[in-house]
Protein backbone atom coordinates (compact mmCIF):
# COMPACT_ATOMS: atom_id res chain seq x y z
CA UNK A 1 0.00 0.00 0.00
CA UNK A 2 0.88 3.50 -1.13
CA UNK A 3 1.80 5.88 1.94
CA UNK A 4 -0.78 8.19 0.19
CA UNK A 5 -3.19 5.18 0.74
CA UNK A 6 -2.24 4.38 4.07
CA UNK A 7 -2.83 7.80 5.46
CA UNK A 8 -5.85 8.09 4.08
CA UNK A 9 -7.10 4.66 5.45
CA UNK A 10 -5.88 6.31 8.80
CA UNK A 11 -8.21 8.80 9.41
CA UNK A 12 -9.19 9.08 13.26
CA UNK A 13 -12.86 10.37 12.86
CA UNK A 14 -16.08 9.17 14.06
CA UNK A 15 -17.65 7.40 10.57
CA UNK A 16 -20.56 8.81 9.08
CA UNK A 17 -23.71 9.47 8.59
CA UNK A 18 -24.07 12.33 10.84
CA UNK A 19 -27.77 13.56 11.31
CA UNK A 20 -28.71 17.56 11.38
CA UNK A 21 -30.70 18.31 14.78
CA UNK A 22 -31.55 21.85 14.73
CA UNK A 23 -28.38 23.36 16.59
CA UNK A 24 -26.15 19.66 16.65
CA UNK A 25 -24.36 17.15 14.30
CA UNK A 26 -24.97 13.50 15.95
CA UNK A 27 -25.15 10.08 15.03
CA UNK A 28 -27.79 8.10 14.20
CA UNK A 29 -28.11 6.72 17.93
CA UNK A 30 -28.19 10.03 19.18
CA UNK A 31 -24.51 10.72 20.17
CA UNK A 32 -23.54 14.44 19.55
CA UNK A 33 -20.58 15.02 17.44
CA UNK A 34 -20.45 18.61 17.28
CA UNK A 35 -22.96 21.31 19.03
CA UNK A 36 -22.82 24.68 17.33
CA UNK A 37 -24.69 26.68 19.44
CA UNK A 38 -23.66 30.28 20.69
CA UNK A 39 -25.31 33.52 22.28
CA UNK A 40 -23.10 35.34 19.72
CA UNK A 41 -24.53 34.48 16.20
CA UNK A 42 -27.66 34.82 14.53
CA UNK A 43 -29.70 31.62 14.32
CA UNK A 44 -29.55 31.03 10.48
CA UNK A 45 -25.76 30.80 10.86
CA UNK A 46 -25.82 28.10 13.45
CA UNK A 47 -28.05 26.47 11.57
CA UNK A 48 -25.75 26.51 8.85
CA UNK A 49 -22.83 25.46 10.53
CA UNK A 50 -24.55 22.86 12.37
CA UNK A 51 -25.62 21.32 8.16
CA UNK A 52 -22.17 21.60 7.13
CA UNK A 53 -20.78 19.26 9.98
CA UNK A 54 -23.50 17.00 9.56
CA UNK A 55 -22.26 16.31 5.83
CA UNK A 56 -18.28 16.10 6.79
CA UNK A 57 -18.11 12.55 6.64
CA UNK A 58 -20.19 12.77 3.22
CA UNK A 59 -18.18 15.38 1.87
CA UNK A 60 -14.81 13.81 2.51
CA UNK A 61 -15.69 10.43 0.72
CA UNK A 62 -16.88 12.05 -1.99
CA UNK A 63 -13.84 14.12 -2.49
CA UNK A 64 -11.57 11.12 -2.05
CA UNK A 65 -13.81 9.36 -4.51
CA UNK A 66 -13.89 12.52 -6.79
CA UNK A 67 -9.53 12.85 -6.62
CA UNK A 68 -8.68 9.06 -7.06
CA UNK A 69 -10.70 9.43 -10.45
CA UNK A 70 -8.93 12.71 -11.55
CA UNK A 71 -5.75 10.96 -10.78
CA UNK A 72 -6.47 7.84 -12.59
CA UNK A 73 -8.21 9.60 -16.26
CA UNK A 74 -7.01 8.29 -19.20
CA UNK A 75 -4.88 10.53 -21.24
CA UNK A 76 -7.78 10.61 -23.82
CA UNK A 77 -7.74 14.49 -24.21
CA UNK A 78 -5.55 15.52 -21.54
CA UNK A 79 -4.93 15.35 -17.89
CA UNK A 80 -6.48 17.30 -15.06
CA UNK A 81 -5.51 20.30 -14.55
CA UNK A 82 -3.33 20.75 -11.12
CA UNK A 83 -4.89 23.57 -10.19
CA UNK A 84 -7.95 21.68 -9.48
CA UNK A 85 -6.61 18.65 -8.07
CA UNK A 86 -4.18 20.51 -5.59
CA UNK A 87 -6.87 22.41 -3.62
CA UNK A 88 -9.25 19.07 -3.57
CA UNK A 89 -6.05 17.32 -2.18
CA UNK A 90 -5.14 19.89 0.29
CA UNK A 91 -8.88 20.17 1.72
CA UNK A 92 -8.34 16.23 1.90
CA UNK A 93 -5.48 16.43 3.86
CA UNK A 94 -6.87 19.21 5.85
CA UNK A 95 -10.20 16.83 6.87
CA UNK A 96 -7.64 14.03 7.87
CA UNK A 97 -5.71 15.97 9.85
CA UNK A 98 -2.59 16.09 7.51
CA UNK A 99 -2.30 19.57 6.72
């Protein structure tokens, strides 16, 4: 296995799906991964935060799945360009940790 590979495999994070509830991302069985509440901003922002953790785990597999099939095109036309695939790997790397 790659070291690319391995680190990815690494990744310390509770596994997915997290569910919105209003203010909190939690599991399914109720456990709260993240609560986003705060006297200090207005309620459509926590609401928004509190959607965008909910689909971390989502968002992360689909940008691995999303880079390993830039990386791998066939040179039918031409290659991705890096200025694409180097942001997508460094918000990766950022998600695991790796930054």
């Amino acid at each position: 296995m790659s070291e690319k590979n391995k680190q990815t495999k690494e990744t310390k994070h509770t596994p997915g799906p997290w569910i919105q509830e209003r203010y909190t991302a939690r599991l399914p069985g109720g456990d709260v991964i993240a609560d986003c509440r705060s006297r200090y901003l207005d309620d459509s922002i926590l609401l928004a935060n509190a959607r965008l953790i909910s689909a971390a785990p989502d968002l992360l597999e689909v940008a691995k799945g999303c880079l390993g099939y830039l990386e791998n095109i066939p040179d039918l036309y031409s290659q991705p360009d890096e200025a694409w695939l180097a942001p997508l790997r460094a918000a990766i790397a950022k998600a695991e940790g790796r930054e």
